[in-house]
C-alpha atoms as a PDB file:
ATOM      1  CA  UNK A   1     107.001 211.971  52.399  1.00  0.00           C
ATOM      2  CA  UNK A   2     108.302 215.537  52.660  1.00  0.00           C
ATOM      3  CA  UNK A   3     107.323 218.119  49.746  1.00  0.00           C
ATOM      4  CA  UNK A   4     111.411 218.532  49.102  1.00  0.00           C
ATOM      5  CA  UNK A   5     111.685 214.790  48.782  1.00  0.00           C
ATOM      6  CA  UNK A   6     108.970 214.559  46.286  1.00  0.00           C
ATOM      7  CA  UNK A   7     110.426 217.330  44.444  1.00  0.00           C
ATOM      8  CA  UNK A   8     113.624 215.798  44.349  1.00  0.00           C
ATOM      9  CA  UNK A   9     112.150 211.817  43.343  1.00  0.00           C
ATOM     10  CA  UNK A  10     110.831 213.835  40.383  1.00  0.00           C
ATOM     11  CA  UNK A  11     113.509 214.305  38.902  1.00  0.00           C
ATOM     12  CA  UNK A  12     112.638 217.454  37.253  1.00  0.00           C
ATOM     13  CA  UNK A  13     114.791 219.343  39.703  1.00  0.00           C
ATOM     14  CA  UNK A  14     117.670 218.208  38.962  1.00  0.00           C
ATOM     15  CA  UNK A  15     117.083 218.103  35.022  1.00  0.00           C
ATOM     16  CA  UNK A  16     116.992 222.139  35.094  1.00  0.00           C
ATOM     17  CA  UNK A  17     118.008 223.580  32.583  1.00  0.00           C
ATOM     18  CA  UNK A  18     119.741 227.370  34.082  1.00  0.00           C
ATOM     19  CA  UNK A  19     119.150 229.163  31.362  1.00  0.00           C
ATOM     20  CA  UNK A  20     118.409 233.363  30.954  1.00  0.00           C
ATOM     21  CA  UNK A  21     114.751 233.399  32.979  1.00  0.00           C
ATOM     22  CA  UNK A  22     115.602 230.264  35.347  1.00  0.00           C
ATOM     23  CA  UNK A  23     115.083 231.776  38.469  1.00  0.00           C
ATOM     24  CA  UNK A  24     112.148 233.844  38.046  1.00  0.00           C
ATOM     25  CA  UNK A  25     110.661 230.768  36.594  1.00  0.00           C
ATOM     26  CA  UNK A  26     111.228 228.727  39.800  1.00  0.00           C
ATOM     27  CA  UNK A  27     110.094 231.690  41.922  1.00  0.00           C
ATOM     28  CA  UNK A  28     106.998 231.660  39.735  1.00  0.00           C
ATOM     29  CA  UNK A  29     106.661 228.098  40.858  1.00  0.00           C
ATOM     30  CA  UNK A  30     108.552 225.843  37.850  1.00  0.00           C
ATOM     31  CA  UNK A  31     111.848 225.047  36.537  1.00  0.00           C
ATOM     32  CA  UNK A  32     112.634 224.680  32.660  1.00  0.00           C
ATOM     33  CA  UNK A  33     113.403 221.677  31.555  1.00  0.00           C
ATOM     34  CA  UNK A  34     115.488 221.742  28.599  1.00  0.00           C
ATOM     35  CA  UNK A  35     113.448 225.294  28.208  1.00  0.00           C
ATOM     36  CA  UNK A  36     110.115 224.255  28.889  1.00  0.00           C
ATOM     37  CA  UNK A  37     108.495 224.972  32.142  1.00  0.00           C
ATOM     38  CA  UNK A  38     107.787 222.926  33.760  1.00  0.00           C
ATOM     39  CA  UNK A  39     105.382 223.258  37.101  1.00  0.00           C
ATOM     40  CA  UNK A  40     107.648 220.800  39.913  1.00  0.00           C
ATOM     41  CA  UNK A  41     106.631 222.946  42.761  1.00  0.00           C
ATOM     42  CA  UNK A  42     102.930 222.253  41.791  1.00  0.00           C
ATOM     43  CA  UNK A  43     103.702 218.684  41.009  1.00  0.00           C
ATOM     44  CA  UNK A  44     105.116 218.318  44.444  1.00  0.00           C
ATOM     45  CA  UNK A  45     102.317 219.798  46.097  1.00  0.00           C
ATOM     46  CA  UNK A  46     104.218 221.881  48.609  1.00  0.00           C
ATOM     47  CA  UNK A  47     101.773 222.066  52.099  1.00  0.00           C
ATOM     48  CA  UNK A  48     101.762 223.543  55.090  1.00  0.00           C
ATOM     49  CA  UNK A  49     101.932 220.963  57.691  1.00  0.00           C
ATOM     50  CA  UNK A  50      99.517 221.000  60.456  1.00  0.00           C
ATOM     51  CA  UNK A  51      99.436 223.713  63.455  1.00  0.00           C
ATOM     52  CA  UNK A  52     101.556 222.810  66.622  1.00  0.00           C
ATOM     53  CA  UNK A  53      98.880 221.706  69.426  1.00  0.00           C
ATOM     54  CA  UNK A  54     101.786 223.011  71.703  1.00  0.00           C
ATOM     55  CA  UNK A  55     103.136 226.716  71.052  1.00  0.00           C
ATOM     56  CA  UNK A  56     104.659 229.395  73.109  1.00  0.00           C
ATOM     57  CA  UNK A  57     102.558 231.981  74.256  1.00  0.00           C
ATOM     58  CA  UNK A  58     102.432 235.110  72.766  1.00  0.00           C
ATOM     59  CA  UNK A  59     105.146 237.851  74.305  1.00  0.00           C
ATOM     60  CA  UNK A  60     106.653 241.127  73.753  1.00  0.00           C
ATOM     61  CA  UNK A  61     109.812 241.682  72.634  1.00  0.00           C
ATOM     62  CA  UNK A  62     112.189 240.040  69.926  1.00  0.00           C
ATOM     63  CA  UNK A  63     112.911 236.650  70.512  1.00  0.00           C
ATOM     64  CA  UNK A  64     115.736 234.243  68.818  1.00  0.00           C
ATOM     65  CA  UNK A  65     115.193 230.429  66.752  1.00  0.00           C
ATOM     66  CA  UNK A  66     118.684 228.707  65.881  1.00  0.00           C
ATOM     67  CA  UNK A  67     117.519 226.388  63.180  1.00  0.00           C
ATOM     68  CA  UNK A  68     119.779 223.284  61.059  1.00  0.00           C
ATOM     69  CA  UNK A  69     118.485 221.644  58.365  1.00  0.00           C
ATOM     70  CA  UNK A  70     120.933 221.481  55.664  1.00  0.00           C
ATOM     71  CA  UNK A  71     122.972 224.423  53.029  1.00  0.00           C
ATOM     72  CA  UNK A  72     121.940 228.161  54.993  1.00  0.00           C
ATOM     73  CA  UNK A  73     121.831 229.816  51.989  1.00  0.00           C
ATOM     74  CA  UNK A  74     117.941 228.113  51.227  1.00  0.00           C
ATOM     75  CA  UNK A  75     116.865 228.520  54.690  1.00  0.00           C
ATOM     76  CA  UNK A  76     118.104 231.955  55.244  1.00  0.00           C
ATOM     77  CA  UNK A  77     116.408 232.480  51.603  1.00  0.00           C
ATOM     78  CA  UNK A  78     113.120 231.209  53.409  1.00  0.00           C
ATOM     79  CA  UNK A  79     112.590 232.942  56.320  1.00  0.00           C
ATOM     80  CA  UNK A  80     113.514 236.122  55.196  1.00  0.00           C
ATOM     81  CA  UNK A  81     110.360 235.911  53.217  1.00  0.00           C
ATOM     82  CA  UNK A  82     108.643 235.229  56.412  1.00  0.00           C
ATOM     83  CA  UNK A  83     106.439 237.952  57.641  1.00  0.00           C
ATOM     84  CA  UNK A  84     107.202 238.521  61.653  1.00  0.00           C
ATOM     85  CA  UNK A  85     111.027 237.912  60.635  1.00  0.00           C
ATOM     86  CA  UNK A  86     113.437 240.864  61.512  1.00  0.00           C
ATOM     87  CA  UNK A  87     116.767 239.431  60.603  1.00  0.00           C
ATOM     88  CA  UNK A  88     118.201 236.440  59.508  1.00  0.00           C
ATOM     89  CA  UNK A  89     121.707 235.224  60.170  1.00  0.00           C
ATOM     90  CA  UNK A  90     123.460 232.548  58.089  1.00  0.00           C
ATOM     91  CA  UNK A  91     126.395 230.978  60.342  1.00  0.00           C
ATOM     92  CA  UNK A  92     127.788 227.550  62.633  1.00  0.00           C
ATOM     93  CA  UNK A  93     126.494 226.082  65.815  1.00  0.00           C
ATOM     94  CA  UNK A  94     127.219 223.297  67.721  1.00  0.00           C
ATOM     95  CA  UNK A  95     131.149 223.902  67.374  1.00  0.00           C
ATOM     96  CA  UNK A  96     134.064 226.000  68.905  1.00  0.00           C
ATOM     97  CA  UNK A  97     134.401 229.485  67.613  1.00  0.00           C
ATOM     98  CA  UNK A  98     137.934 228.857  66.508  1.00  0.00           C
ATOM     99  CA  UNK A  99     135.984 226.296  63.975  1.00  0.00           C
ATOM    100  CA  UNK A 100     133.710 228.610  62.986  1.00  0.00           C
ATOM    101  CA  UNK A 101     134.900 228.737  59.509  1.00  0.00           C
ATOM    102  CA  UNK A 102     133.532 227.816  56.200  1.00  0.00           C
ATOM    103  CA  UNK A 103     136.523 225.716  55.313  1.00  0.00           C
ATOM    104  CA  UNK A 104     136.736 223.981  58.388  1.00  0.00           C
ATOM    105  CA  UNK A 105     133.286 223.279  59.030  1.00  0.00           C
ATOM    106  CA  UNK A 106     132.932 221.926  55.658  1.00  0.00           C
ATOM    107  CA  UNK A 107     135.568 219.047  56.378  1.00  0.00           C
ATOM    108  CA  UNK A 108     132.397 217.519  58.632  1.00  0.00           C
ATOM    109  CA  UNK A 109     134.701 217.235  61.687  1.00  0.00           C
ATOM    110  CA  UNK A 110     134.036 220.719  63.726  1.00  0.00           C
ATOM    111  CA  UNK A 111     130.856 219.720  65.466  1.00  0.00           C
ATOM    112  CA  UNK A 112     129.133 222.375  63.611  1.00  0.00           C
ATOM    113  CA  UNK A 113     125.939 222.451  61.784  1.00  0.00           C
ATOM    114  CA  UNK A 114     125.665 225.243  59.602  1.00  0.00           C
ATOM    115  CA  UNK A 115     122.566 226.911  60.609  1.00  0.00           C
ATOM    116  CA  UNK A 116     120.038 229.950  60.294  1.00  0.00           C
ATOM    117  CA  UNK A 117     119.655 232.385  63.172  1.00  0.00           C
ATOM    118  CA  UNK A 118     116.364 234.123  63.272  1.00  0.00           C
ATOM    119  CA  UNK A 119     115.130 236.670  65.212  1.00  0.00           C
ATOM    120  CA  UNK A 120     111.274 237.268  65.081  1.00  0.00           C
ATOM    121  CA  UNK A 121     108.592 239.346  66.993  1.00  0.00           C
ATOM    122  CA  UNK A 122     106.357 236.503  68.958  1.00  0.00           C
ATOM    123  CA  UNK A 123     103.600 238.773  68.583  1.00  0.00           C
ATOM    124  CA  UNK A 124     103.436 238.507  64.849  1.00  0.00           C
ATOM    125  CA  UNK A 125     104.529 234.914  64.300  1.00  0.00           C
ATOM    126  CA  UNK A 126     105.318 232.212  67.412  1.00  0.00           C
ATOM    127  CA  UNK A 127     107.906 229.363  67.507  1.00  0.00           C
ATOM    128  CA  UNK A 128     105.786 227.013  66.777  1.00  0.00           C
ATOM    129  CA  UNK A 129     104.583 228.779  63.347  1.00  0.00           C
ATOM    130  CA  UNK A 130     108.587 229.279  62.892  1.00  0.00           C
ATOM    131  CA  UNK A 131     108.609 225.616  63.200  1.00  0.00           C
ATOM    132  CA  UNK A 132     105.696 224.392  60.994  1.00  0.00           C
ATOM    133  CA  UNK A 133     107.552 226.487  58.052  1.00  0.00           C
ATOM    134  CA  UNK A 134     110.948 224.986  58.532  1.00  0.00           C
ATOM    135  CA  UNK A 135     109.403 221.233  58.330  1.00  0.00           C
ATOM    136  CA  UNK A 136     107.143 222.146  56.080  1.00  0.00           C
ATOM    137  CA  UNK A 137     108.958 223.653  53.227  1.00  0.00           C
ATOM    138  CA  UNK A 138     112.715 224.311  54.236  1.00  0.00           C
ATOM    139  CA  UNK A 139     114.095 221.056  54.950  1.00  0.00           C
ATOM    140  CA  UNK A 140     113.153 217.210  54.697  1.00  0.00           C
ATOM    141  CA  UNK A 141     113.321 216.246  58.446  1.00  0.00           C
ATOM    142  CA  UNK A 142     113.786 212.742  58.072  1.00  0.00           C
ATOM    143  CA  UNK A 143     117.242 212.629  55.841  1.00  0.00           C
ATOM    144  CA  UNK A 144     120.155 211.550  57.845  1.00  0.00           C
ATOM    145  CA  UNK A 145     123.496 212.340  57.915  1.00  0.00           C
ATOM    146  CA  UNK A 146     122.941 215.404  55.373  1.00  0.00           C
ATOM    147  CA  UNK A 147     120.517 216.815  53.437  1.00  0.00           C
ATOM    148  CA  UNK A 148     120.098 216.233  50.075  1.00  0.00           C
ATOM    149  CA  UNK A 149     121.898 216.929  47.956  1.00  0.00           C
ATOM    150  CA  UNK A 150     125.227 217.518  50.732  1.00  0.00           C
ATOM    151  CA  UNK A 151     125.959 215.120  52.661  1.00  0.00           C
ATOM    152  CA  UNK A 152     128.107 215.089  56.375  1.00  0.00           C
ATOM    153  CA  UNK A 153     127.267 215.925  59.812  1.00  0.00           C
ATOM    154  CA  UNK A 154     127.413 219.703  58.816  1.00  0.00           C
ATOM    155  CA  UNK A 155     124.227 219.432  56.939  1.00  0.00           C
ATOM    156  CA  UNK A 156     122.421 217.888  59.715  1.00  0.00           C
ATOM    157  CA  UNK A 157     118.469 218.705  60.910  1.00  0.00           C
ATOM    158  CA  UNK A 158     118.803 219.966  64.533  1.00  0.00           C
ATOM    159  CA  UNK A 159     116.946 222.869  66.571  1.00  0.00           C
ATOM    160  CA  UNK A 160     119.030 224.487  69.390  1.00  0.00           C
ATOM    161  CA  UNK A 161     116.126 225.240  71.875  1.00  0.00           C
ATOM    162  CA  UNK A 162     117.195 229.142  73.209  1.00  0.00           C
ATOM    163  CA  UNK A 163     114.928 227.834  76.888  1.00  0.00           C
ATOM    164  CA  UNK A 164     113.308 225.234  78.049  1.00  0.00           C
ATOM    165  CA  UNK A 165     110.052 226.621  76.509  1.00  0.00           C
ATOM    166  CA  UNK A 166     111.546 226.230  73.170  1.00  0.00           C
ATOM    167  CA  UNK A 167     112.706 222.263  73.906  1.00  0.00           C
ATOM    168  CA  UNK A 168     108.932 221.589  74.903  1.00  0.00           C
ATOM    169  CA  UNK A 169     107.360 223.608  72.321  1.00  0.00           C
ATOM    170  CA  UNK A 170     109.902 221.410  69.490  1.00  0.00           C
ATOM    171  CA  UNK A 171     110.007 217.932  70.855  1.00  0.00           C
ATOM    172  CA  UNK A 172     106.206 218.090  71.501  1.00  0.00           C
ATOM    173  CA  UNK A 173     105.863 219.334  67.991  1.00  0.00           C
ATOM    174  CA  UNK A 174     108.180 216.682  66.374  1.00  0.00           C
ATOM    175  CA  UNK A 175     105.757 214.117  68.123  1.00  0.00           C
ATOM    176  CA  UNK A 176     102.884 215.232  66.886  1.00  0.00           C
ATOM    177  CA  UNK A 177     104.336 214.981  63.442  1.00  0.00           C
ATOM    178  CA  UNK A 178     105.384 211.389  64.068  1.00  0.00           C
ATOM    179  CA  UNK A 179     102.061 210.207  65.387  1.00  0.00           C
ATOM    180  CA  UNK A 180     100.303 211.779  62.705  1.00  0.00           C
ATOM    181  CA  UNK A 181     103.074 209.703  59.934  1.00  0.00           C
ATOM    182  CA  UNK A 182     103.551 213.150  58.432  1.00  0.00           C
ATOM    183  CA  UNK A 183     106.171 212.274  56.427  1.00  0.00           C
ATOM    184  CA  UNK A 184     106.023 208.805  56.032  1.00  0.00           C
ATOM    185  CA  UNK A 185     109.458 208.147  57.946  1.00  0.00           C
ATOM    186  CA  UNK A 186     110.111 209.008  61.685  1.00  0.00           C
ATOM    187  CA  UNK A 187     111.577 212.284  62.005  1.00  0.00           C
ATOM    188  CA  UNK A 188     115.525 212.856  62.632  1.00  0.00           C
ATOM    189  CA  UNK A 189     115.524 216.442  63.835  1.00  0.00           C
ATOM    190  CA  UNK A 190     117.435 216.867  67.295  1.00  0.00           C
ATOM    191  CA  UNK A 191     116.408 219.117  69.697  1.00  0.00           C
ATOM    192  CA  UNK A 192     119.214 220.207  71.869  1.00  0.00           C
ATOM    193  CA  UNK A 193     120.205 223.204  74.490  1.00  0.00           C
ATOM    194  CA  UNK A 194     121.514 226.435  72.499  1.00  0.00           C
ATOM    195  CA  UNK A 195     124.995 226.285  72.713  1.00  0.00           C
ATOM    196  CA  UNK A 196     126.347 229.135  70.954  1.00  0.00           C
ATOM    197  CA  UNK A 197     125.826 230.666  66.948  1.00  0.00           C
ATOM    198  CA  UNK A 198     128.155 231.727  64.483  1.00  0.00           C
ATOM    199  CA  UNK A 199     127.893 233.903  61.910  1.00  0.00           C
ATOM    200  CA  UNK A 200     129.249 232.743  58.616  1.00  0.00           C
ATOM    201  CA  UNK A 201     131.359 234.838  56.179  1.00  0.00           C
ATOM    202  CA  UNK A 202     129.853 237.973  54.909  1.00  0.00           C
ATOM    203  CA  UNK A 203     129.840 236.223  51.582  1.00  0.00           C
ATOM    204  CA  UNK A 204     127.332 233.830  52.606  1.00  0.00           C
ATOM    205  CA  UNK A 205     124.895 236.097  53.973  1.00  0.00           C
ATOM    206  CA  UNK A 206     122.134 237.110  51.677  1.00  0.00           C
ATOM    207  CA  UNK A 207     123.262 234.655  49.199  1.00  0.00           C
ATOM    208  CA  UNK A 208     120.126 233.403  47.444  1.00  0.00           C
ATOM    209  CA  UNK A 209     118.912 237.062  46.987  1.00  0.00           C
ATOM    210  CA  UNK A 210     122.026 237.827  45.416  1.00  0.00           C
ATOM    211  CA  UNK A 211     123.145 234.922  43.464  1.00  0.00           C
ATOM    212  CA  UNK A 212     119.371 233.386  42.296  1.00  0.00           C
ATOM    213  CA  UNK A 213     120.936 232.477  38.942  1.00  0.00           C
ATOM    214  CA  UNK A 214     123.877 230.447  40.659  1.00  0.00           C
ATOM    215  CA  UNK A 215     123.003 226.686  39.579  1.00  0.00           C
ATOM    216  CA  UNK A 216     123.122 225.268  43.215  1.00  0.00           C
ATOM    217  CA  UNK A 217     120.439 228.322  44.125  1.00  0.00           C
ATOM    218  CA  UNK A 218     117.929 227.920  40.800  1.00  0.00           C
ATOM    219  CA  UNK A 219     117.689 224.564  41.419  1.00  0.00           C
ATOM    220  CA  UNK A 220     117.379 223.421  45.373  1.00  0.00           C
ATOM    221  CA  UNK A 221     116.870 226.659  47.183  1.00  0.00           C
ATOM    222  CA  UNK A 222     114.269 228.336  44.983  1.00  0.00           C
ATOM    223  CA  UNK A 223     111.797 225.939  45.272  1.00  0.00           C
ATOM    224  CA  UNK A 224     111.780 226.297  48.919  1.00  0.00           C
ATOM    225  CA  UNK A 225     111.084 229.802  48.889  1.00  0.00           C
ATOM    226  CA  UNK A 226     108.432 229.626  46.124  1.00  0.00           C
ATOM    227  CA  UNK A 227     106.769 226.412  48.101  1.00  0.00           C
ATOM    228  CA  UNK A 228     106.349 229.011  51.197  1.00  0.00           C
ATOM    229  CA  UNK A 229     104.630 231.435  49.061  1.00  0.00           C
ATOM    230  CA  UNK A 230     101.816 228.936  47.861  1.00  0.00           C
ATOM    231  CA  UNK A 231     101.813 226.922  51.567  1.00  0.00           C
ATOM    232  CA  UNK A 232     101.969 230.147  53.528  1.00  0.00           C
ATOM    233  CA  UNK A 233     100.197 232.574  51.675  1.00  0.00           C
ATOM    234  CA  UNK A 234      99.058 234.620  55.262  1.00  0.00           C
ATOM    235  CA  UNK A 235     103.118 234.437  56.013  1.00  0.00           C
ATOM    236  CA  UNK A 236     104.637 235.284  52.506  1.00  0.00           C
ATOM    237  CA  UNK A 237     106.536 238.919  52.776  1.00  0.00           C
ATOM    238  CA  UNK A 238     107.290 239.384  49.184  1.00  0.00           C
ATOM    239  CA  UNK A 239     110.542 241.660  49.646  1.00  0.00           C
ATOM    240  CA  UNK A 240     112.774 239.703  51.994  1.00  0.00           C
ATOM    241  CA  UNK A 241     114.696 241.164  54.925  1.00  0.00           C
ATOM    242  CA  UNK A 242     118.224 241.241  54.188  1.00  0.00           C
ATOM    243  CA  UNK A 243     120.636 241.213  57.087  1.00  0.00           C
ATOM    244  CA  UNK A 244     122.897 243.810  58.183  1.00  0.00           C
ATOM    245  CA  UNK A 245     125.832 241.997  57.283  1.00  0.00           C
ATOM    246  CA  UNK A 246     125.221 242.839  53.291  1.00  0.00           C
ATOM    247  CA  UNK A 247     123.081 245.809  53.230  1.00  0.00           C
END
């Protein structure tokens, strides 16, 4: 069972209380529950899953992940605590560019996913590591059809492999995870070829940094980001890197 699913079968979650405090308190690892802390992300255990046996090799130069796995705002939120990470991009794939807009997509009939672009320096953090972080704390991999608590295609797990290095180095990890009954439940992640990104509205970008106290934020997306400081202690960049959309 994934760390977010446990967190969410807790119940405690959901039974926040977003009061004056709330969000520090989740970044600090709880929630208050009718204000008392309480400590979820401890309760849930958040860890980092095992290594990829199969990872690119190390290379010079920026390179790109295009990542779904449910609401952008907590995965952007992530990785731009992830040390290695240069920019993250909240936006579409999988769709038309003349889709490529929050109101559309969200109707679940566009073909897109919203998604997380992610450029990172290979010789400070590889796909595979990129990887490991998004199953392990960013997104339950086995939820179908959305991710909880959206639901619709647009909220779907899927990587878009940039090469065919990238398909190997995903499908090869996805494997491992499923022979090893990581999570309990076979894995629903696609891997398919890159075929295009979108940004989304400049609204969007950033927004966990700059709405933390917004209920939807204090209570699904904080977690995440306080479950990769205690999983990925070595990878935790305490200020995030904001993208150039809202600096």
């Amino acid at each position: 069972m994934s760390f977010l699913t446990q967190l969410w079968r807790s119940g405690a979650a959901a039974k926040a209380t977003l009061m004056a405090g709330a969000a520090g308190a989740a970044l600090a690892g709880v929630v208050l529950l009718h204000g008392v802390a309480a400590p979820t992300i401890a309760e849930a255990k958040p860890v980092a899953l095992a290594a990829p046996a199969v990872d690119s090799a190390a290379a010079s130069g920026l390179q790109t992940a295009v990542l779904s796995g449910g609401c952008f705002w907590g995965i952007q939120g992530v990785f731009e605590h992830v040390k290695g990470v240069k920019e993250v991009v909240a936006g579409y794939a999988g769709g038309q560019a003349a889709t490529a807009h929050y109101e559309m997509v969200s109707t679940g009939t566009t073909g897109h996913a919203e998604s997380v672009k992610i450029t990172f320096d290979p010789a400070e953090i590889s796909y595979g590591e990129i990887l490991r972080i998004f199953f392990s704390v960013a997104t339950d991999p086995t939820q179908v059809g959305g991710q909880y608590p959206d639901e619709g295609s647009q909220y779907r797990s899927e990587i878009w492999a940039m090469d065919a290095e990238q398909a190997k180095v995903a499908r090869a990890y996805i494997a491992q995870l499923n022979a090893a009954h990581a999570f309990g439940q076979p894995i629903a992640t696609r891997v398919d070829p890159y075929q295009g990104f979108f940004a989304a509205e400049g609204y969007h970008q950033n927004y966990l940094v700059h709405h933390p106290d917004q209920p939807y934020i204090a209570t699904y997306d904080l977690p995440k980001v306080s479950a990769l400081r205690a999983a990925f202690p070595q990878a935790w960049r305490p200020s995030p890197v904001l993208t150039v959309a809202s600096r």
